[in-house]
PDB file of N, CA and C in Angstrom:
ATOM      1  N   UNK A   1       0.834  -1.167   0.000  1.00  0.00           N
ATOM      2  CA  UNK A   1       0.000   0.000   0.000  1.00  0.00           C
ATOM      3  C   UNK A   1       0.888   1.242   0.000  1.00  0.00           C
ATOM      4  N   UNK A   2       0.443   2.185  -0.938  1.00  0.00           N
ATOM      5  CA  UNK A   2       1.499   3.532  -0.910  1.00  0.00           C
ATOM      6  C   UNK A   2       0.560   4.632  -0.509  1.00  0.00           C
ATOM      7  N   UNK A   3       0.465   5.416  -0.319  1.00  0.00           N
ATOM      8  CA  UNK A   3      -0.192   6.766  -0.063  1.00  0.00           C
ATOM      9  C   UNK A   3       0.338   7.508   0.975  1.00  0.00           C
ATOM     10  N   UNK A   4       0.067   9.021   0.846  1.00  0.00           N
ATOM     11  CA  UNK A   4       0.433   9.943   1.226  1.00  0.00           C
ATOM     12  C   UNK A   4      -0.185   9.830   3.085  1.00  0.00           C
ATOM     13  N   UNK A   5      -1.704   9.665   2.587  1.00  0.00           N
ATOM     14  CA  UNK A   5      -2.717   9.440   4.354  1.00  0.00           C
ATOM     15  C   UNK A   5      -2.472   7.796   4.717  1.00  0.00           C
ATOM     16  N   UNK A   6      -2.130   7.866   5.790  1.00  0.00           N
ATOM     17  CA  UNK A   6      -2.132   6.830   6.777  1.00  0.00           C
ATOM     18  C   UNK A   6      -2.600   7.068   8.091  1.00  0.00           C
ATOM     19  N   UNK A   7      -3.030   5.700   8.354  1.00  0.00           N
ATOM     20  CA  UNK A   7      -3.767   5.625   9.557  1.00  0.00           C
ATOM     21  C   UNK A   7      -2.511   5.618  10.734  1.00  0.00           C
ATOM     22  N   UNK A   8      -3.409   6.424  11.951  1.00  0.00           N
ATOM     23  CA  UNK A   8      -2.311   6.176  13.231  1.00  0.00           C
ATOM     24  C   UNK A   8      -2.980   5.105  14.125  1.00  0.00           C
ATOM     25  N   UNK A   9      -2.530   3.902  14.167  1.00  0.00           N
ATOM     26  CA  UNK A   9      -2.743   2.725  14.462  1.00  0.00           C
ATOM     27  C   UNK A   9      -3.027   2.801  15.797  1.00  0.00           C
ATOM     28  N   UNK A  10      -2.174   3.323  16.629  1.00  0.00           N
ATOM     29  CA  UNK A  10      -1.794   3.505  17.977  1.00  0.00           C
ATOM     30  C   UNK A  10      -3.018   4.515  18.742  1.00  0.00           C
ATOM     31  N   UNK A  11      -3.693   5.111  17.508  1.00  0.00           N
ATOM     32  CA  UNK A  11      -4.359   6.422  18.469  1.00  0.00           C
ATOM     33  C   UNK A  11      -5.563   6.271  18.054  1.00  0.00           C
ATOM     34  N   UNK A  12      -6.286   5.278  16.973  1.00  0.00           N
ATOM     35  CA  UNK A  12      -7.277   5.237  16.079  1.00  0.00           C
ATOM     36  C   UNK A  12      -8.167   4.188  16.937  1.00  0.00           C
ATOM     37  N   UNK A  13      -8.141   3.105  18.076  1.00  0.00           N
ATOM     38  CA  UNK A  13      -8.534   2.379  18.764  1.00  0.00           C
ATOM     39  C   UNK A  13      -9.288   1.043  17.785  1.00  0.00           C
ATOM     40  N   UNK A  14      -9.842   0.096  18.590  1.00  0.00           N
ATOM     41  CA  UNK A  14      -9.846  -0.818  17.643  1.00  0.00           C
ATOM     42  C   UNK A  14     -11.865  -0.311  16.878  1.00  0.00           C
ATOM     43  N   UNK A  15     -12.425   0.107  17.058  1.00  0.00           N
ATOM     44  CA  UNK A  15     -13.787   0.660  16.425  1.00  0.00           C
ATOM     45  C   UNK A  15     -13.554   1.241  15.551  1.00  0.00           C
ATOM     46  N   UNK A  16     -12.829   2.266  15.124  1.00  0.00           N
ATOM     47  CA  UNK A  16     -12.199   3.084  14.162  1.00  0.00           C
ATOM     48  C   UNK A  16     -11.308   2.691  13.435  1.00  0.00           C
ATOM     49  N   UNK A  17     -10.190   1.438  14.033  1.00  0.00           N
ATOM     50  CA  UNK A  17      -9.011   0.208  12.991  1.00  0.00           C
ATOM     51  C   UNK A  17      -9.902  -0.292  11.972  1.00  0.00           C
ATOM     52  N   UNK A  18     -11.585  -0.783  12.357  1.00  0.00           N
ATOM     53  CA  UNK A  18     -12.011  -1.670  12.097  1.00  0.00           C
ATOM     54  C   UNK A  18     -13.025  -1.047  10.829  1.00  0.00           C
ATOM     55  N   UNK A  19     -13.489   0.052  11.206  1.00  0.00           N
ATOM     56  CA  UNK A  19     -14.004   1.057  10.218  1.00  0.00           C
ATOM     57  C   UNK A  19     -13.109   1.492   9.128  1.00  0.00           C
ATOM     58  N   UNK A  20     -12.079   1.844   9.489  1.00  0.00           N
ATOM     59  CA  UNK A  20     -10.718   1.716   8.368  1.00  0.00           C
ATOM     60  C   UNK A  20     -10.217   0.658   7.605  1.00  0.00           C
ATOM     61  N   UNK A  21     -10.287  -0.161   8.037  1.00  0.00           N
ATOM     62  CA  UNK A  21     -10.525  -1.671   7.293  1.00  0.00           C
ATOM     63  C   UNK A  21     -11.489  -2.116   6.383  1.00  0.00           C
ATOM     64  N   UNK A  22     -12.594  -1.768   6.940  1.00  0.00           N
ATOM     65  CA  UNK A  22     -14.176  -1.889   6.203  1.00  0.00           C
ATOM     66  C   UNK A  22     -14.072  -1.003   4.584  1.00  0.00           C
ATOM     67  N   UNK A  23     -13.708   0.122   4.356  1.00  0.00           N
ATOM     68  CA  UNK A  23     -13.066   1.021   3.438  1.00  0.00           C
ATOM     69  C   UNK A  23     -11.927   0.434   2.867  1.00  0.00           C
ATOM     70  N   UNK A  24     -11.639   0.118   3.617  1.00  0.00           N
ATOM     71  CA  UNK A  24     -10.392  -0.511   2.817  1.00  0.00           C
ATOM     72  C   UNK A  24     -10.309  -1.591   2.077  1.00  0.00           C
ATOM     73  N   UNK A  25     -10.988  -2.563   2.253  1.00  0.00           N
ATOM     74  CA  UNK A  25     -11.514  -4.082   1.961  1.00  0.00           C
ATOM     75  C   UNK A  25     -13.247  -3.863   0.766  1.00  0.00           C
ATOM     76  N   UNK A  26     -13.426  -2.647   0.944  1.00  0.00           N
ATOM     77  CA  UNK A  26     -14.492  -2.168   0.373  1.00  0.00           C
ATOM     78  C   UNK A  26     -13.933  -2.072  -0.894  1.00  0.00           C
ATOM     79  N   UNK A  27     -13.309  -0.679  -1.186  1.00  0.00           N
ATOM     80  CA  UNK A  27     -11.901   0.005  -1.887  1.00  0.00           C
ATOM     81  C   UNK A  27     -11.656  -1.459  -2.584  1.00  0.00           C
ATOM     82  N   UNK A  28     -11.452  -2.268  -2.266  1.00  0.00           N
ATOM     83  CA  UNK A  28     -10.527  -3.263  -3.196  1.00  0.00           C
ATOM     84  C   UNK A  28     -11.476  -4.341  -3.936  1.00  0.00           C
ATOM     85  N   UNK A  29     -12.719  -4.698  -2.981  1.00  0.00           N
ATOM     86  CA  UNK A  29     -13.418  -5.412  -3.601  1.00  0.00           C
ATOM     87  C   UNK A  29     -14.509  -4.118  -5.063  1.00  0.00           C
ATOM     88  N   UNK A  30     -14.258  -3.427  -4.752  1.00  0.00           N
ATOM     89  CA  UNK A  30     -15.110  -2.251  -5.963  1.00  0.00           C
ATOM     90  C   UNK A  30     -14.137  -2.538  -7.090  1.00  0.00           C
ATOM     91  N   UNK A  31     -13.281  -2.104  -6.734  1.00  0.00           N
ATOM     92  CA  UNK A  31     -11.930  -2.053  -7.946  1.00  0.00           C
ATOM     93  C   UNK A  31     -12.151  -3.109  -8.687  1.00  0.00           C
ATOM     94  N   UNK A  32     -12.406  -4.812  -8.422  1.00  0.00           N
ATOM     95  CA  UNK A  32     -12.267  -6.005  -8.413  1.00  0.00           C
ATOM     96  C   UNK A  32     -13.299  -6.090  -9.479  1.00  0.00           C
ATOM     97  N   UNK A  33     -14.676  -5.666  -8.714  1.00  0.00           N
ATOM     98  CA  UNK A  33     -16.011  -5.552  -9.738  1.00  0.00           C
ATOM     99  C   UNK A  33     -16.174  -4.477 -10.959  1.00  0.00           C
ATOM    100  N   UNK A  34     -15.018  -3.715 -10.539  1.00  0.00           N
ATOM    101  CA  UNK A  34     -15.521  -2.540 -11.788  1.00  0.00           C
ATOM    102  C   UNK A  34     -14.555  -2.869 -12.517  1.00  0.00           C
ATOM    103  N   UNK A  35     -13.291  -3.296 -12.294  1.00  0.00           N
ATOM    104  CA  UNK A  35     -12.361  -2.757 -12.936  1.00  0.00           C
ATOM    105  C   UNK A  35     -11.202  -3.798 -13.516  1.00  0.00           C
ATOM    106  N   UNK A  36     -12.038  -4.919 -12.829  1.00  0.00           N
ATOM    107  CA  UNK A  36     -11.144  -6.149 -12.947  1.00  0.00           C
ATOM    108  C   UNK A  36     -10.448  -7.005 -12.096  1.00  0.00           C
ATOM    109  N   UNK A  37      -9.592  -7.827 -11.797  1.00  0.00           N
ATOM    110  CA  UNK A  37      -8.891  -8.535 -10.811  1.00  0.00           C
ATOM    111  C   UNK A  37      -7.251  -8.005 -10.469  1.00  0.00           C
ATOM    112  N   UNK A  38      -6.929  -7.337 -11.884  1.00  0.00           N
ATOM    113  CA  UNK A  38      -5.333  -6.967 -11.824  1.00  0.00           C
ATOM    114  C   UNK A  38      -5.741  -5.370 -11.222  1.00  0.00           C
ATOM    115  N   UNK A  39      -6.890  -4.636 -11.203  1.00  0.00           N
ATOM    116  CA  UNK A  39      -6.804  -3.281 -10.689  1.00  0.00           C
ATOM    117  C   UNK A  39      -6.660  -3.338  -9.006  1.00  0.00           C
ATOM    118  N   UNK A  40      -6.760  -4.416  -8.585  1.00  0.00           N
ATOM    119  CA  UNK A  40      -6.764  -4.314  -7.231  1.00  0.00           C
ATOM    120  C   UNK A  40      -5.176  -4.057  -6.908  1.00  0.00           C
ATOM    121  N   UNK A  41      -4.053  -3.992  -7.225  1.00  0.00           N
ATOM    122  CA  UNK A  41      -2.880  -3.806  -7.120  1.00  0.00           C
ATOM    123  C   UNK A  41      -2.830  -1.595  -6.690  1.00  0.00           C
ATOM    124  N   UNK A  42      -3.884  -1.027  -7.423  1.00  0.00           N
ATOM    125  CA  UNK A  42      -3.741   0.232  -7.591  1.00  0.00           C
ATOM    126  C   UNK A  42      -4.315   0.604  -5.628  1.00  0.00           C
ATOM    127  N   UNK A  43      -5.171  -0.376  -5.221  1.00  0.00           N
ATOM    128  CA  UNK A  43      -5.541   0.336  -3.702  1.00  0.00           C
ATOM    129  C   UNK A  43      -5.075   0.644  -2.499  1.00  0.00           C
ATOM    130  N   UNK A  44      -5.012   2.111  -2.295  1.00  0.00           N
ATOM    131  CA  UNK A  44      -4.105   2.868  -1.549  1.00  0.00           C
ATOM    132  C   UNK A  44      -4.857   3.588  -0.595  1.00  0.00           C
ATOM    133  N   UNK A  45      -4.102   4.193  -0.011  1.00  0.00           N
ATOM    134  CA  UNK A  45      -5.286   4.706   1.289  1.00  0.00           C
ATOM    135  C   UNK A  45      -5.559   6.216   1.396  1.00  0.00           C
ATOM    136  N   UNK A  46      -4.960   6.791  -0.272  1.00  0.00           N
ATOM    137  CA  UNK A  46      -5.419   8.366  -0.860  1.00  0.00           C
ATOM    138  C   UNK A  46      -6.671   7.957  -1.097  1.00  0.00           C
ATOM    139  N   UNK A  47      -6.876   7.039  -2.150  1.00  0.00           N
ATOM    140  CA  UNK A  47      -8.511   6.816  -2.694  1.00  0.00           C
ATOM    141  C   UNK A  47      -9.259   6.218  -1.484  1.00  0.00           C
ATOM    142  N   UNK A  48      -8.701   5.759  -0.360  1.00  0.00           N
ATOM    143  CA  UNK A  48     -10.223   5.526   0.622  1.00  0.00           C
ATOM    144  C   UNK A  48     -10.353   6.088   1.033  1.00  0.00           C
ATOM    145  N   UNK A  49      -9.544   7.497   1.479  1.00  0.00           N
ATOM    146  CA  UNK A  49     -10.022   8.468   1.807  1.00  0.00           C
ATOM    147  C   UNK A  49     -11.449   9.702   1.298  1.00  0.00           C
ATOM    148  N   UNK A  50     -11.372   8.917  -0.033  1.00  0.00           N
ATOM    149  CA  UNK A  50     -12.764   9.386  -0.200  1.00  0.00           C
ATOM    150  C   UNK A  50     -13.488   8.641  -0.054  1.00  0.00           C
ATOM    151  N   UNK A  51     -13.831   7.283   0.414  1.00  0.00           N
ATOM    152  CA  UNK A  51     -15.378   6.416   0.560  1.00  0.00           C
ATOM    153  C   UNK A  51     -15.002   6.573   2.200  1.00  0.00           C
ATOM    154  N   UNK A  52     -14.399   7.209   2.877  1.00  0.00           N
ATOM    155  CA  UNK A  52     -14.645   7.236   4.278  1.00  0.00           C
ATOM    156  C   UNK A  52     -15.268   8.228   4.337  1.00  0.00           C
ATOM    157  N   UNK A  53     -14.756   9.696   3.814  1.00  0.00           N
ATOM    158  CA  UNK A  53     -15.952  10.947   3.578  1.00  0.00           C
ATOM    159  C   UNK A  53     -17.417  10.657   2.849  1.00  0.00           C
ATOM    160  N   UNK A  54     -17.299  10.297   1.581  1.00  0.00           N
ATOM    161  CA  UNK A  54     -18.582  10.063   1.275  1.00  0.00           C
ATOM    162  C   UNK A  54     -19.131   9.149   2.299  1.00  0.00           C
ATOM    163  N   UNK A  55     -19.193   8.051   2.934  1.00  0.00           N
ATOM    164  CA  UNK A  55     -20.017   7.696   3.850  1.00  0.00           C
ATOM    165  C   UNK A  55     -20.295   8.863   5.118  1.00  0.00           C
ATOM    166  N   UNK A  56     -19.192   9.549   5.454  1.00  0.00           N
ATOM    167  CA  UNK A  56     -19.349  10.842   6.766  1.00  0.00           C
ATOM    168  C   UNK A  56     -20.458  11.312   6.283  1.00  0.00           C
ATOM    169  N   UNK A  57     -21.011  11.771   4.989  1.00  0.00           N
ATOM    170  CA  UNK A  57     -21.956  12.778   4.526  1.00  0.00           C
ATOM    171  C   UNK A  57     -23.271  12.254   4.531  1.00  0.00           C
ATOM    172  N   UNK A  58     -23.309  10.085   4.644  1.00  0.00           N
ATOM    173  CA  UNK A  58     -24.468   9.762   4.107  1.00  0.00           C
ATOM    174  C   UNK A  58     -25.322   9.743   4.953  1.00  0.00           C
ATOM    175  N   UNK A  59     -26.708   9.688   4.829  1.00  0.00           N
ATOM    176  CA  UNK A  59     -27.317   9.004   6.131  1.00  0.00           C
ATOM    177  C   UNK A  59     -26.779   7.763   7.027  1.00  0.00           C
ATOM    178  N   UNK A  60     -27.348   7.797   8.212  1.00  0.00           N
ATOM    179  CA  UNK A  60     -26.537   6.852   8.992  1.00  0.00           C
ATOM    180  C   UNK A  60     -27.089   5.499   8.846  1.00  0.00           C
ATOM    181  N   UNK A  61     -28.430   5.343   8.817  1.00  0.00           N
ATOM    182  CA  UNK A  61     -28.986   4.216   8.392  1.00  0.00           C
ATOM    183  C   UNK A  61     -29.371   3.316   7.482  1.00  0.00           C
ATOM    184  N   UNK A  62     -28.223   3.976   6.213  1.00  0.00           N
ATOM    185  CA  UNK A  62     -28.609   3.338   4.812  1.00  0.00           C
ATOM    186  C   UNK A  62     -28.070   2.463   4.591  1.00  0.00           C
ATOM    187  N   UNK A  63     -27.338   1.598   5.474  1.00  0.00           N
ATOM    188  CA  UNK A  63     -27.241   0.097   5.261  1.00  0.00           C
ATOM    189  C   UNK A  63     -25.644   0.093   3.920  1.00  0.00           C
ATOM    190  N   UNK A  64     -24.759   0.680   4.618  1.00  0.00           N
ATOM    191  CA  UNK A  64     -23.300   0.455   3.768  1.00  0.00           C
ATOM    192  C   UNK A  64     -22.287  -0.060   3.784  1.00  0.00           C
ATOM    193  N   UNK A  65     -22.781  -1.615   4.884  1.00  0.00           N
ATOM    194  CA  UNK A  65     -22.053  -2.619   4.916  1.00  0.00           C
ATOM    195  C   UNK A  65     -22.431  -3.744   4.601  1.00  0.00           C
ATOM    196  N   UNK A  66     -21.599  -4.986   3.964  1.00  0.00           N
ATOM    197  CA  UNK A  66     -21.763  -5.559   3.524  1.00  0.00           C
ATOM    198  C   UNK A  66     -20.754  -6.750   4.115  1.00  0.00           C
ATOM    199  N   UNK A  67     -21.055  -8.308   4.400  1.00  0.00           N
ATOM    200  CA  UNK A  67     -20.095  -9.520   5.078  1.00  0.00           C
ATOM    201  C   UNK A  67     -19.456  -9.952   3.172  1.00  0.00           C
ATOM    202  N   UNK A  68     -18.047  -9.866   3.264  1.00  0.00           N
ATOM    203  CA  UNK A  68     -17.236 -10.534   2.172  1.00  0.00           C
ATOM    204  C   UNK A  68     -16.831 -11.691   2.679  1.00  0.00           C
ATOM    205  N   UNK A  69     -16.720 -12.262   1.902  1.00  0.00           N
ATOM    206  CA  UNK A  69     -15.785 -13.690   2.179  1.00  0.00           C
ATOM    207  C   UNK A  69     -14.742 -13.677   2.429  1.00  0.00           C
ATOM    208  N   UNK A  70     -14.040 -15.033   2.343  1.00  0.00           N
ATOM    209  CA  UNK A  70     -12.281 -14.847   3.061  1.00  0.00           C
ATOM    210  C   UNK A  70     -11.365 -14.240   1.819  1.00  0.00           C
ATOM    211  N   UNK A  71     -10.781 -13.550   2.845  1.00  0.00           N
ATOM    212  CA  UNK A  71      -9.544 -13.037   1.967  1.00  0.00           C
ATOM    213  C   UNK A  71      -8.070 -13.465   2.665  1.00  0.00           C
ATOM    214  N   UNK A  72      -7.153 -13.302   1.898  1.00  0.00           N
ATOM    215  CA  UNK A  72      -5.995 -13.872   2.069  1.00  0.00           C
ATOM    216  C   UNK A  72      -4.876 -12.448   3.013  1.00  0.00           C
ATOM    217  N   UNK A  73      -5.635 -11.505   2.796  1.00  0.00           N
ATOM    218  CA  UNK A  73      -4.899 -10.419   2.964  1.00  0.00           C
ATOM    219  C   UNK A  73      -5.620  -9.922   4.440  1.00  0.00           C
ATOM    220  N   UNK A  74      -6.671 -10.781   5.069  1.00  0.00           N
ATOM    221  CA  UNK A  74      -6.995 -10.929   6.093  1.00  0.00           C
ATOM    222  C   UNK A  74      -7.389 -11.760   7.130  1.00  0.00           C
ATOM    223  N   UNK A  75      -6.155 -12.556   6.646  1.00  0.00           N
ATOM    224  CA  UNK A  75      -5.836 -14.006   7.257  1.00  0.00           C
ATOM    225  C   UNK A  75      -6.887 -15.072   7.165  1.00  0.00           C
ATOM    226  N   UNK A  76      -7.374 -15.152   5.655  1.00  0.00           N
ATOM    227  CA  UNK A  76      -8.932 -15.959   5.352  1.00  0.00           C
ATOM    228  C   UNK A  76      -9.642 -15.881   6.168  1.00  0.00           C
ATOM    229  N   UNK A  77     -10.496 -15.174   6.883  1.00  0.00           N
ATOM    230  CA  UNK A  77     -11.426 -14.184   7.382  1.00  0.00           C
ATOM    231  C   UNK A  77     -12.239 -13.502   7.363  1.00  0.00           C
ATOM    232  N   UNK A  78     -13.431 -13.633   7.192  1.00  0.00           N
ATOM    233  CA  UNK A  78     -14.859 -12.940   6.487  1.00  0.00           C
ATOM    234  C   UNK A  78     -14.459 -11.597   7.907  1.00  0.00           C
ATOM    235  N   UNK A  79     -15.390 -10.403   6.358  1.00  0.00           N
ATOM    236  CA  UNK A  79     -15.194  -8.878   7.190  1.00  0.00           C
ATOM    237  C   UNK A  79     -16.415  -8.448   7.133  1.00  0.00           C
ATOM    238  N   UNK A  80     -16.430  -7.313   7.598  1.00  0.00           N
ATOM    239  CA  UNK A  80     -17.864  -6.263   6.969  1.00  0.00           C
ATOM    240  C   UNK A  80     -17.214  -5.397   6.306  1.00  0.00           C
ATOM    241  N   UNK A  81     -17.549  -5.330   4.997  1.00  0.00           N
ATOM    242  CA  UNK A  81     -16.567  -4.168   3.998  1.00  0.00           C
ATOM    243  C   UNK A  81     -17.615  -3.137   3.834  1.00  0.00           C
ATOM    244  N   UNK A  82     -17.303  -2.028   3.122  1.00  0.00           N
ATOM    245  CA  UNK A  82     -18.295  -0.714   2.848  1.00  0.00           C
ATOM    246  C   UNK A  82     -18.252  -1.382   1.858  1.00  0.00           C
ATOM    247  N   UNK A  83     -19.909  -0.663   0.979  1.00  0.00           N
ATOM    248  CA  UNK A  83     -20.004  -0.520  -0.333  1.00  0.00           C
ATOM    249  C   UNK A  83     -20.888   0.460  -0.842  1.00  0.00           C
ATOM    250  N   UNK A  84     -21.588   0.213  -1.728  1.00  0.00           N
ATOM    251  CA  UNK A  84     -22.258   1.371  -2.129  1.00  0.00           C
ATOM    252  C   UNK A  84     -21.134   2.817  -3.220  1.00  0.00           C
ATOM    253  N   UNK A  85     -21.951   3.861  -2.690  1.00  0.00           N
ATOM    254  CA  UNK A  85     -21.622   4.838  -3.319  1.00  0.00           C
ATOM    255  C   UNK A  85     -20.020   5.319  -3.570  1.00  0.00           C
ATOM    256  N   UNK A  86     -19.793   5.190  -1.941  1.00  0.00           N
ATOM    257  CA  UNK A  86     -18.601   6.056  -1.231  1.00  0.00           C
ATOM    258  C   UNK A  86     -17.303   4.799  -2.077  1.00  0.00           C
ATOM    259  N   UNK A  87     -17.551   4.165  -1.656  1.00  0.00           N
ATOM    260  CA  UNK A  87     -16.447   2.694  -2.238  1.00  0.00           C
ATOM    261  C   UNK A  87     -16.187   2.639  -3.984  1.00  0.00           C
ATOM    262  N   UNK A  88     -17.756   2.554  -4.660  1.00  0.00           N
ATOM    263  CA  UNK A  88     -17.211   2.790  -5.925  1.00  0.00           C
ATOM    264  C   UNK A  88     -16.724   4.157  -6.749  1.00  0.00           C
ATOM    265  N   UNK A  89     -17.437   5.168  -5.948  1.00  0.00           N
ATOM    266  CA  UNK A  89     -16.252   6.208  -6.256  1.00  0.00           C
ATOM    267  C   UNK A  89     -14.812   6.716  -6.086  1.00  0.00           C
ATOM    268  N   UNK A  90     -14.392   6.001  -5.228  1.00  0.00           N
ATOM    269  CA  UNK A  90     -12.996   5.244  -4.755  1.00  0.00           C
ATOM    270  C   UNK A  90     -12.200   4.592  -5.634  1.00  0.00           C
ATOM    271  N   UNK A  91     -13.493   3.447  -5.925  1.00  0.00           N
ATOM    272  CA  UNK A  91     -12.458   3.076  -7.057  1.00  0.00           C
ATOM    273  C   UNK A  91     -12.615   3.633  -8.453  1.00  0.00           C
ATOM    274  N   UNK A  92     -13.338   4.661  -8.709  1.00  0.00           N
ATOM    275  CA  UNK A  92     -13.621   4.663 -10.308  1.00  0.00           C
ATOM    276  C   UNK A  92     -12.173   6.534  -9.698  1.00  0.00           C
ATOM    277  N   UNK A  93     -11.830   6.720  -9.259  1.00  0.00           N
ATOM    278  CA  UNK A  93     -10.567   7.915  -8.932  1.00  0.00           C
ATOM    279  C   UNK A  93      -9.673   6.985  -8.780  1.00  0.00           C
TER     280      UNK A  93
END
């Protein structure tokens, strides 16, 4: 992962690690569906920085999580990823 914004691990607690994750795992599975299997190499944590804002703006109850299956990059481990709006505009920047 390259980008300029990074998370402060240490100060972000684990509710907010885990919300950062959700975006993040979101972020990659969008890329995956829009854009192919080799675009997932491009996800960085400049572009989730916008599906973490666009969700800040959305209503709170519109349902913008979603359970993925195992991934390898989270120790084969089903998550709750974002999706929706905020995620595929993430990946289509």
């Amino acid at each position: 992962m390259f980008g300029i914004v990074r998370p402060c691990r240490h100060r972000l607690g684990e509710k907010l690690a885990g919300q950062w994750m959700a975006h993040l795992c979101g972020l990659c599975l969008s890329l995956r569906g829009d854009h192919g299997q080799f675009a997932r190499i491009v996800t960085n944590y400049d572009g989730l920085l916008i599906s973490v804002l666009t969700e800040a703006q959305a209503e709170q109850d519109s349902g913008l999580r979603r359970t993925a299956g195992p991934c390898a990059l989270r120790g084969m481990r089903t998550a709750s990823v974002a999706q929706g709006e905020g995620a595929r505009l993430a990946a289509a920047v």
